[in-house]
PDB file of N, CA and C in Angstrom:
ATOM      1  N   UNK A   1      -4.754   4.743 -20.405  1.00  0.00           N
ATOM      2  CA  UNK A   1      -4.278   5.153 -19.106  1.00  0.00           C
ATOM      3  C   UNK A   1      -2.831   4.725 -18.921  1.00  0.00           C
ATOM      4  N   UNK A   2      -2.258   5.366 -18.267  1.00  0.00           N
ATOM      5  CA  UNK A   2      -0.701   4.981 -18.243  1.00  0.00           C
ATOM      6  C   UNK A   2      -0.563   4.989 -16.306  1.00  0.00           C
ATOM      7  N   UNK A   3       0.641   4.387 -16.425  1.00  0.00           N
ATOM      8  CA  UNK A   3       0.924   3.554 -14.795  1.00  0.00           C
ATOM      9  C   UNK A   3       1.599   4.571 -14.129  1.00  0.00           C
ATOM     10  N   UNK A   4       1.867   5.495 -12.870  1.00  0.00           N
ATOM     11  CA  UNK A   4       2.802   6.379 -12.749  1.00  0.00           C
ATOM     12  C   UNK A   4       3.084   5.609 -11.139  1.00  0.00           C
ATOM     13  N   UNK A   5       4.394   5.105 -10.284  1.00  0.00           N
ATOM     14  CA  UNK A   5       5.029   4.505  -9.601  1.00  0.00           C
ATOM     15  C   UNK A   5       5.594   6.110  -8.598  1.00  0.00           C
ATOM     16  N   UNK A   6       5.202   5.960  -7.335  1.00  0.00           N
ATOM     17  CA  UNK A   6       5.568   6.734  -6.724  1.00  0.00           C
ATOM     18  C   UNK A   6       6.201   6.187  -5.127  1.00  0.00           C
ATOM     19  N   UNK A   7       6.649   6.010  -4.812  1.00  0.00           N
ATOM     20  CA  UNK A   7       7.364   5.604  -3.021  1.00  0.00           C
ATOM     21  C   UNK A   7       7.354   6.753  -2.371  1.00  0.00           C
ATOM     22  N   UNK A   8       6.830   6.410  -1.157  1.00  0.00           N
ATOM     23  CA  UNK A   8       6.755   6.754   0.305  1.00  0.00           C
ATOM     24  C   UNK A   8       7.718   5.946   0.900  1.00  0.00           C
ATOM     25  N   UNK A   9       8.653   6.683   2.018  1.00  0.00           N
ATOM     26  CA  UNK A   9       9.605   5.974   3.104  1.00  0.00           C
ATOM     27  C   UNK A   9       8.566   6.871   4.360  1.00  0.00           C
ATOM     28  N   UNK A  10       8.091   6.047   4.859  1.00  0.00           N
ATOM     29  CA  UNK A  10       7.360   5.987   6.515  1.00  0.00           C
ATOM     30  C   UNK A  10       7.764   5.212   7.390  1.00  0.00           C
ATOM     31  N   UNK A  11       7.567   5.378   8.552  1.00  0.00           N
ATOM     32  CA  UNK A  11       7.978   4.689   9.790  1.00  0.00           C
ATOM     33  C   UNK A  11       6.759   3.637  10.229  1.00  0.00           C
ATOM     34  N   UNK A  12       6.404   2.664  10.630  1.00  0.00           N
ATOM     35  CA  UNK A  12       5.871   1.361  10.573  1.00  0.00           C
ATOM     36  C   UNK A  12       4.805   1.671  11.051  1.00  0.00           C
ATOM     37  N   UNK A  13       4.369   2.737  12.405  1.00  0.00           N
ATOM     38  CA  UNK A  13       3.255   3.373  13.252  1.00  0.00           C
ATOM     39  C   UNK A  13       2.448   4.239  12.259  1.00  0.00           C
ATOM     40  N   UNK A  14       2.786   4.720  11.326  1.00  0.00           N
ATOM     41  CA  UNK A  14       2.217   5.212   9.606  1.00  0.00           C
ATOM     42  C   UNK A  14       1.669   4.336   9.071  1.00  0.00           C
ATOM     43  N   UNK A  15       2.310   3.073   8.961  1.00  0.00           N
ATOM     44  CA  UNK A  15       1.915   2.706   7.566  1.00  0.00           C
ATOM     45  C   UNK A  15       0.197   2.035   7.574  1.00  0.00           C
ATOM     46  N   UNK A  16      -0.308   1.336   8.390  1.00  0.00           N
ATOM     47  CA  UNK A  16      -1.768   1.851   8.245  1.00  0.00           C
ATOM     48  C   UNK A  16      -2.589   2.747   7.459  1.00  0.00           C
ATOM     49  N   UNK A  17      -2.091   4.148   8.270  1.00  0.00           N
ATOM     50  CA  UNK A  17      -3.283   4.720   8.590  1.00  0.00           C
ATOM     51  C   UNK A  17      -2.663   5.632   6.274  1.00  0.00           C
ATOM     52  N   UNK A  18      -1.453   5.395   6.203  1.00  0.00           N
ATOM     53  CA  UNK A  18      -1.037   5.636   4.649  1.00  0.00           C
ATOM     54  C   UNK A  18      -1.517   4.980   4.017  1.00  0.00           C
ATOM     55  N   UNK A  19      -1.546   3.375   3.932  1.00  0.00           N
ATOM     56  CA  UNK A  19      -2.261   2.264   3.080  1.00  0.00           C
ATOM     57  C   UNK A  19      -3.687   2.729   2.973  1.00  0.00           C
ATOM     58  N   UNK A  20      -4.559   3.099   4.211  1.00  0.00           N
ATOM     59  CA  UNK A  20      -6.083   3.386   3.968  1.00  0.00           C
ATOM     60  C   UNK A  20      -6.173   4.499   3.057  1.00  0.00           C
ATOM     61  N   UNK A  21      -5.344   5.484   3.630  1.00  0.00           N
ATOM     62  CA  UNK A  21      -5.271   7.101   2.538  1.00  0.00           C
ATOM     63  C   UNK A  21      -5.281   6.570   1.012  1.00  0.00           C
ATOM     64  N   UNK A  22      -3.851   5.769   0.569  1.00  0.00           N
ATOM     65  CA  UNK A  22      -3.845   5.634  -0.557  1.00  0.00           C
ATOM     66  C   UNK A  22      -5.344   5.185  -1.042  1.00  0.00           C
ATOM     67  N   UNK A  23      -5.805   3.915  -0.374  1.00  0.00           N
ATOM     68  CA  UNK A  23      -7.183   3.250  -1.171  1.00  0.00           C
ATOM     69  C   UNK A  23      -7.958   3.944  -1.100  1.00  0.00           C
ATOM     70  N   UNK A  24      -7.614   4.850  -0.334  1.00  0.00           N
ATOM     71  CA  UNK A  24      -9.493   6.058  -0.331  1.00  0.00           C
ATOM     72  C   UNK A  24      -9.351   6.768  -1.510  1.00  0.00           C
ATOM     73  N   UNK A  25      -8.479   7.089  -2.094  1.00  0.00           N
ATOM     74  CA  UNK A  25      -7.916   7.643  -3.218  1.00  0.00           C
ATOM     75  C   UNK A  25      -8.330   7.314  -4.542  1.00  0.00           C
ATOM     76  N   UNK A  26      -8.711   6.086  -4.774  1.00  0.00           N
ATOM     77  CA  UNK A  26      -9.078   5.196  -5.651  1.00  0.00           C
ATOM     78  C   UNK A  26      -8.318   4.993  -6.936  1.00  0.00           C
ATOM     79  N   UNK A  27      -7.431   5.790  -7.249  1.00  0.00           N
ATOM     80  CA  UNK A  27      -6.970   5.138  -8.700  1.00  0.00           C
ATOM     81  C   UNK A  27      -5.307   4.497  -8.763  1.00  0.00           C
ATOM     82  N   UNK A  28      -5.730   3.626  -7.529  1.00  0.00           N
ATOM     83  CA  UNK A  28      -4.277   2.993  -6.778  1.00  0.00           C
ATOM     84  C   UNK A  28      -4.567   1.209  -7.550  1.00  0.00           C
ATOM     85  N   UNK A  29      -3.350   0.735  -8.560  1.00  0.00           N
ATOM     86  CA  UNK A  29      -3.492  -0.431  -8.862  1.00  0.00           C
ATOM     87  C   UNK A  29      -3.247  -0.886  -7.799  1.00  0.00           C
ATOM     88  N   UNK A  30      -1.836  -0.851  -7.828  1.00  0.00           N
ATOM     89  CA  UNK A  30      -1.319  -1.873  -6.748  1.00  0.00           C
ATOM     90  C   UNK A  30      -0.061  -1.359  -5.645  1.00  0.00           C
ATOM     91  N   UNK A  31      -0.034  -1.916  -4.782  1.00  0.00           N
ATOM     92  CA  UNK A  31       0.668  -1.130  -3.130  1.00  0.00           C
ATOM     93  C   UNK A  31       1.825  -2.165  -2.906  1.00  0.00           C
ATOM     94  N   UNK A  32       2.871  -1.974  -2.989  1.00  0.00           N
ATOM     95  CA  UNK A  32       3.993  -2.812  -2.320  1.00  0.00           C
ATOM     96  C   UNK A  32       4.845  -2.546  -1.239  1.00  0.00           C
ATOM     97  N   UNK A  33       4.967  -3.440  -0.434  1.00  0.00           N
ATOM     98  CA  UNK A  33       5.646  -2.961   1.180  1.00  0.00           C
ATOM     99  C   UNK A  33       7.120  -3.267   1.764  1.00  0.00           C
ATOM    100  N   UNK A  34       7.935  -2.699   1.401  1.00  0.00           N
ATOM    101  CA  UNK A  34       9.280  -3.503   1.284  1.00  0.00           C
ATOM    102  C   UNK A  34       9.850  -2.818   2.744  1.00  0.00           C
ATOM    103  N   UNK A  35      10.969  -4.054   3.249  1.00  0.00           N
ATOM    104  CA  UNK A  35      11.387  -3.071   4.707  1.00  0.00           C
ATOM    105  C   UNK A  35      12.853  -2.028   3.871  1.00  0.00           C
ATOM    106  N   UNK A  36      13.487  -1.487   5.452  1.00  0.00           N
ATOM    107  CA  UNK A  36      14.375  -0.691   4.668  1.00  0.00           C
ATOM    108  C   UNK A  36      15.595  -1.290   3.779  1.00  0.00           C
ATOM    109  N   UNK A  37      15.591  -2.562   3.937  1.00  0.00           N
ATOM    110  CA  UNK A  37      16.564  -3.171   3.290  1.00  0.00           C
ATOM    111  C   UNK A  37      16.200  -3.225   1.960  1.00  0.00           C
ATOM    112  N   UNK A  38      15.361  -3.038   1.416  1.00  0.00           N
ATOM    113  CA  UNK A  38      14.491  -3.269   0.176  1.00  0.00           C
ATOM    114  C   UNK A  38      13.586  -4.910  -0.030  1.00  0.00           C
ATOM    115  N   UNK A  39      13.906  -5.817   0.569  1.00  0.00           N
ATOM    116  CA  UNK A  39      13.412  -7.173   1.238  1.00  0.00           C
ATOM    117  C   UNK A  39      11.704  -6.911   0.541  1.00  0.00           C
ATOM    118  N   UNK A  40      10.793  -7.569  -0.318  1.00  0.00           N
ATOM    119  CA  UNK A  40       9.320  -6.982  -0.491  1.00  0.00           C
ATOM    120  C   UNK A  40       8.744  -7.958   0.737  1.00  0.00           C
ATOM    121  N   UNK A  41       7.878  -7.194   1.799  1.00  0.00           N
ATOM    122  CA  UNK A  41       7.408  -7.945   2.261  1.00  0.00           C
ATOM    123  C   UNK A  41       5.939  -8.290   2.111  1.00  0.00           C
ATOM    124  N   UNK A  42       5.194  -7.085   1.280  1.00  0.00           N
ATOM    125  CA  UNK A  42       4.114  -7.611   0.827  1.00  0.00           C
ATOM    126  C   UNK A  42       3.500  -6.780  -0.340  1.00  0.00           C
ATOM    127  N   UNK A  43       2.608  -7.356  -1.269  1.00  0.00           N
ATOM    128  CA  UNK A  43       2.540  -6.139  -2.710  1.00  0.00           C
ATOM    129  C   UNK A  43       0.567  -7.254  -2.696  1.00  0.00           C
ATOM    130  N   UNK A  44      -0.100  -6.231  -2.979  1.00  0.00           N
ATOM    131  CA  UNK A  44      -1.435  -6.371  -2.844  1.00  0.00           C
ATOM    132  C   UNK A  44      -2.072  -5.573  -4.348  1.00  0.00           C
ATOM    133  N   UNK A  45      -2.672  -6.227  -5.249  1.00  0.00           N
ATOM    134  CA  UNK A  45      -2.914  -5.450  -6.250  1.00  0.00           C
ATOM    135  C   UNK A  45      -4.607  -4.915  -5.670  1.00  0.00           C
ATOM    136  N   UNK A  46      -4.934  -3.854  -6.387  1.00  0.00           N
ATOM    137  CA  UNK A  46      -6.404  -3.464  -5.652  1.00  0.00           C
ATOM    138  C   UNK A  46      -7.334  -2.727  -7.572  1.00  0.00           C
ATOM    139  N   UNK A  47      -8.167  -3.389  -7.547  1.00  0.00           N
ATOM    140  CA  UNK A  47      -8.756  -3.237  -8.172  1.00  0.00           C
ATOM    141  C   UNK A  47     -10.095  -2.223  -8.330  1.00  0.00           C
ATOM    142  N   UNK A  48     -10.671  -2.250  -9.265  1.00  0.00           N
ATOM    143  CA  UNK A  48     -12.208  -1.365  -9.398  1.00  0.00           C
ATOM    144  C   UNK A  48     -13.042  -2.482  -8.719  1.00  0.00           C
ATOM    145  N   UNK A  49     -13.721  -1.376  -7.769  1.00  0.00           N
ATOM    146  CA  UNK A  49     -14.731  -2.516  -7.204  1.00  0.00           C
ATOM    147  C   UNK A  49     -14.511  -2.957  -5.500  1.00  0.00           C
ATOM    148  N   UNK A  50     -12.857  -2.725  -5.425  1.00  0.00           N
ATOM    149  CA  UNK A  50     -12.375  -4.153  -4.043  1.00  0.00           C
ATOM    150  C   UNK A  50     -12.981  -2.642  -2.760  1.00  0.00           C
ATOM    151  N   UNK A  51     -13.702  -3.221  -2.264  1.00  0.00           N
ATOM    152  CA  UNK A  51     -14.223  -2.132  -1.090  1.00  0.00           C
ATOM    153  C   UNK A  51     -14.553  -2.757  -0.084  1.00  0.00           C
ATOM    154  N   UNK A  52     -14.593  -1.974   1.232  1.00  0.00           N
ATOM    155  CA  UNK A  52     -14.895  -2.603   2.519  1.00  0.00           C
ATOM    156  C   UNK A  52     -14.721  -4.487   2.578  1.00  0.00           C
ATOM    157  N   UNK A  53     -15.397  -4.954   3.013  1.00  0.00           N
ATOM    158  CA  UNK A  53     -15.527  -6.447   3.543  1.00  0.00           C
ATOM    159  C   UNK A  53     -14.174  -6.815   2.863  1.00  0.00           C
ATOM    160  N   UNK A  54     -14.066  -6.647   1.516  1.00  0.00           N
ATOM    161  CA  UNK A  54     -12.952  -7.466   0.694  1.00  0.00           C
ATOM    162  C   UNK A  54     -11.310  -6.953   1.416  1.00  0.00           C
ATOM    163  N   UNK A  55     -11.515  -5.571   1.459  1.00  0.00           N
ATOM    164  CA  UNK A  55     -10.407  -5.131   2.451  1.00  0.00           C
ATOM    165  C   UNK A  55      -9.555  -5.420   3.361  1.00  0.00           C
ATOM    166  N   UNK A  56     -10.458  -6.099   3.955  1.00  0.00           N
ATOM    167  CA  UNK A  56      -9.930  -6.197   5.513  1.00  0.00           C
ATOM    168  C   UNK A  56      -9.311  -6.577   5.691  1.00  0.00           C
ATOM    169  N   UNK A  57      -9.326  -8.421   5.291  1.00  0.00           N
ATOM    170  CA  UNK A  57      -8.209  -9.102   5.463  1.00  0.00           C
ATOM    171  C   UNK A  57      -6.318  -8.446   5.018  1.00  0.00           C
ATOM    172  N   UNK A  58      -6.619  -7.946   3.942  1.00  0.00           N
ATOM    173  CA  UNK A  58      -5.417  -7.054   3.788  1.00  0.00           C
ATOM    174  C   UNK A  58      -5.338  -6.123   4.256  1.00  0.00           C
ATOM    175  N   UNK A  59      -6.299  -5.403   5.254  1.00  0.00           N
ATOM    176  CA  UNK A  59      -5.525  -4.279   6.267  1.00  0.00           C
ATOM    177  C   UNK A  59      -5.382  -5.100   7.688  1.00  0.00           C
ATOM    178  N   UNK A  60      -5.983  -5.916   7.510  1.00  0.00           N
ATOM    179  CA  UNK A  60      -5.269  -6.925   8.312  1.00  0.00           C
ATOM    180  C   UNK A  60      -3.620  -7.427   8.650  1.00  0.00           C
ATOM    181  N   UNK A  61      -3.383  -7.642   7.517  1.00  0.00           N
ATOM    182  CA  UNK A  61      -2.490  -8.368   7.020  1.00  0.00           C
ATOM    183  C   UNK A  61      -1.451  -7.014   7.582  1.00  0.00           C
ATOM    184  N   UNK A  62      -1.635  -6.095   7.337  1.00  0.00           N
ATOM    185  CA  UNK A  62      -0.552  -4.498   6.540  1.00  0.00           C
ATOM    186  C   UNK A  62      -0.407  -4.180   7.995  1.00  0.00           C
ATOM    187  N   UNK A  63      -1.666  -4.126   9.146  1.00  0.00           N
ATOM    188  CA  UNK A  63      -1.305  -3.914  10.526  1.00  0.00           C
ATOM    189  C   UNK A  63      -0.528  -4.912  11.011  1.00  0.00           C
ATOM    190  N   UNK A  64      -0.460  -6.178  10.929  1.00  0.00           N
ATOM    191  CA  UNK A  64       0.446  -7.178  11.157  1.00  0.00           C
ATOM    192  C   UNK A  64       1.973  -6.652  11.121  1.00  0.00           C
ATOM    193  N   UNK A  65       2.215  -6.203   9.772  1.00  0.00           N
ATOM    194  CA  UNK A  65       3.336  -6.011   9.187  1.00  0.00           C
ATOM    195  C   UNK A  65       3.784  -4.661  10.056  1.00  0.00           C
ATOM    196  N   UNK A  66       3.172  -3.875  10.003  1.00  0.00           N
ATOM    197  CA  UNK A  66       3.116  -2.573  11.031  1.00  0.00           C
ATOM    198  C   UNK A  66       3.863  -2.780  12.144  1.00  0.00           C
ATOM    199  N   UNK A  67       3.004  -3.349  12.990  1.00  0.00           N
ATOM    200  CA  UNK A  67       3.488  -3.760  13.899  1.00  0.00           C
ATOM    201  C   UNK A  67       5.074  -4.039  14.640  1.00  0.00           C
ATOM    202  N   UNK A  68       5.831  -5.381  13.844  1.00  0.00           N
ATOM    203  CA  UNK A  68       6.888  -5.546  13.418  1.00  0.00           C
ATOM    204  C   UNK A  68       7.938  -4.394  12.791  1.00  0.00           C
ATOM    205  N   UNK A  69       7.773  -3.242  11.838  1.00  0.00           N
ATOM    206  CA  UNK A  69       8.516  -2.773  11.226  1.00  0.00           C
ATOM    207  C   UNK A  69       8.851  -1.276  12.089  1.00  0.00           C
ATOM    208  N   UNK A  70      10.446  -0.944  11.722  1.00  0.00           N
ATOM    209  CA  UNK A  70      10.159   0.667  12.243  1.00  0.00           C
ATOM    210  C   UNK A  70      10.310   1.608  10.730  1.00  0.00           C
ATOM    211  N   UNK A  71      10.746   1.377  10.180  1.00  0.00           N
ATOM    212  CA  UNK A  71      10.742   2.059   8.850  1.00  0.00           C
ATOM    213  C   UNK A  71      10.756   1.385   7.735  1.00  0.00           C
ATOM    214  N   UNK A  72       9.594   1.511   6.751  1.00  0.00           N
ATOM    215  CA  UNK A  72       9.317   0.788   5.843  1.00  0.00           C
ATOM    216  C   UNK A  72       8.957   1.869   4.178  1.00  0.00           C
ATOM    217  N   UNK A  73       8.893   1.430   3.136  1.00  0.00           N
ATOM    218  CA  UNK A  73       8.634   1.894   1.967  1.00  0.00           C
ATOM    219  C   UNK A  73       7.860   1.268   1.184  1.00  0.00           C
ATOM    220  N   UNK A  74       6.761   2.506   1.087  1.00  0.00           N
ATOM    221  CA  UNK A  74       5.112   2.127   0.258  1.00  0.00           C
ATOM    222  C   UNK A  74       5.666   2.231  -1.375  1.00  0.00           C
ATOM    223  N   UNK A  75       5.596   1.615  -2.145  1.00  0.00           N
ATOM    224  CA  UNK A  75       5.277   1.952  -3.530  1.00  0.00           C
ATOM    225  C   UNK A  75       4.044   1.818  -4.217  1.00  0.00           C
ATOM    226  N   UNK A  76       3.743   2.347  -4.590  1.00  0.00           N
ATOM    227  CA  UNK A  76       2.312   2.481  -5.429  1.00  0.00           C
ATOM    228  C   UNK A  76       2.514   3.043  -6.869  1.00  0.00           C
ATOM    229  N   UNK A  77       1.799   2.296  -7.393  1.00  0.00           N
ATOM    230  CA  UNK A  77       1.572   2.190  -9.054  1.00  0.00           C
ATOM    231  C   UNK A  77       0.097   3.048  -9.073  1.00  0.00           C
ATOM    232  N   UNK A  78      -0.621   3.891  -9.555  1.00  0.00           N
ATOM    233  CA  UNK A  78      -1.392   4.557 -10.310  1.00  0.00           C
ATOM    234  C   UNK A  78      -1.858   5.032 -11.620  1.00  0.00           C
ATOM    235  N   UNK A  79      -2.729   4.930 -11.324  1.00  0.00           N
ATOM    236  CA  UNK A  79      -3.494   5.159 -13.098  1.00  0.00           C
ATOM    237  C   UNK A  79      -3.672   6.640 -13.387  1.00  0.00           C
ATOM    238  N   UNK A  80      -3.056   6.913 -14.025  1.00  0.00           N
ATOM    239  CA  UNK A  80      -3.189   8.521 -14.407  1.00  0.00           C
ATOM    240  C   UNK A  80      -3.644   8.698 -15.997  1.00  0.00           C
ATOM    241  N   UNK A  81      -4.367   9.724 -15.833  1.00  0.00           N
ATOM    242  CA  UNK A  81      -4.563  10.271 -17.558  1.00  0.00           C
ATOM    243  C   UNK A  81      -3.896  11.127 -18.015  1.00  0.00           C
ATOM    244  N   UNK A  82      -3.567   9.925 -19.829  1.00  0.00           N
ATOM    245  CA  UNK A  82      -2.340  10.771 -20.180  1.00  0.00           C
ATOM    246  C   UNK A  82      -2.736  12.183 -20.721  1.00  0.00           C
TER     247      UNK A  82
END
């Protein structure tokens, strides 16, 4: 499997309800949250397996960050087949 890195620039009232999209998605390693300055303010790796209960606290965490931000940038790493 090979890694393919893609960014989203969203506005902070997004980034929620984008973070859930991506994980519903499932073949999302890992999610990083940088503001517009490029600054990382948070990178969460997500594995096979991490579902509901284990979640939360990190959509926890990502509404926190929400909150605070007006425009922010998702990067996500994915597993694609080569």
């Amino acid at each position: 499997m090979a890694i393919k890195t893609e960014s989203f620039s969203i506005d902070g009232e997004q980034l929620l309800k984008k973070v859930k999209e991506l994980i519903a998605e499932g073949n999302i390693r890992k999610i990083t949250i940088t503001d517009r300055s490029g600054k990382e303010l948070m990178s969460f790796p997500l594995t096979v397996g991490v579902v509901g209960a284990l979640l939360l606290p990190v959509l926890a965490a990502v509404g926190a960050v929400a909150a605070l931000l007006a425009e922010c940038t998702i990067t996500v790493e994915r597993e694609v087949a080569e």
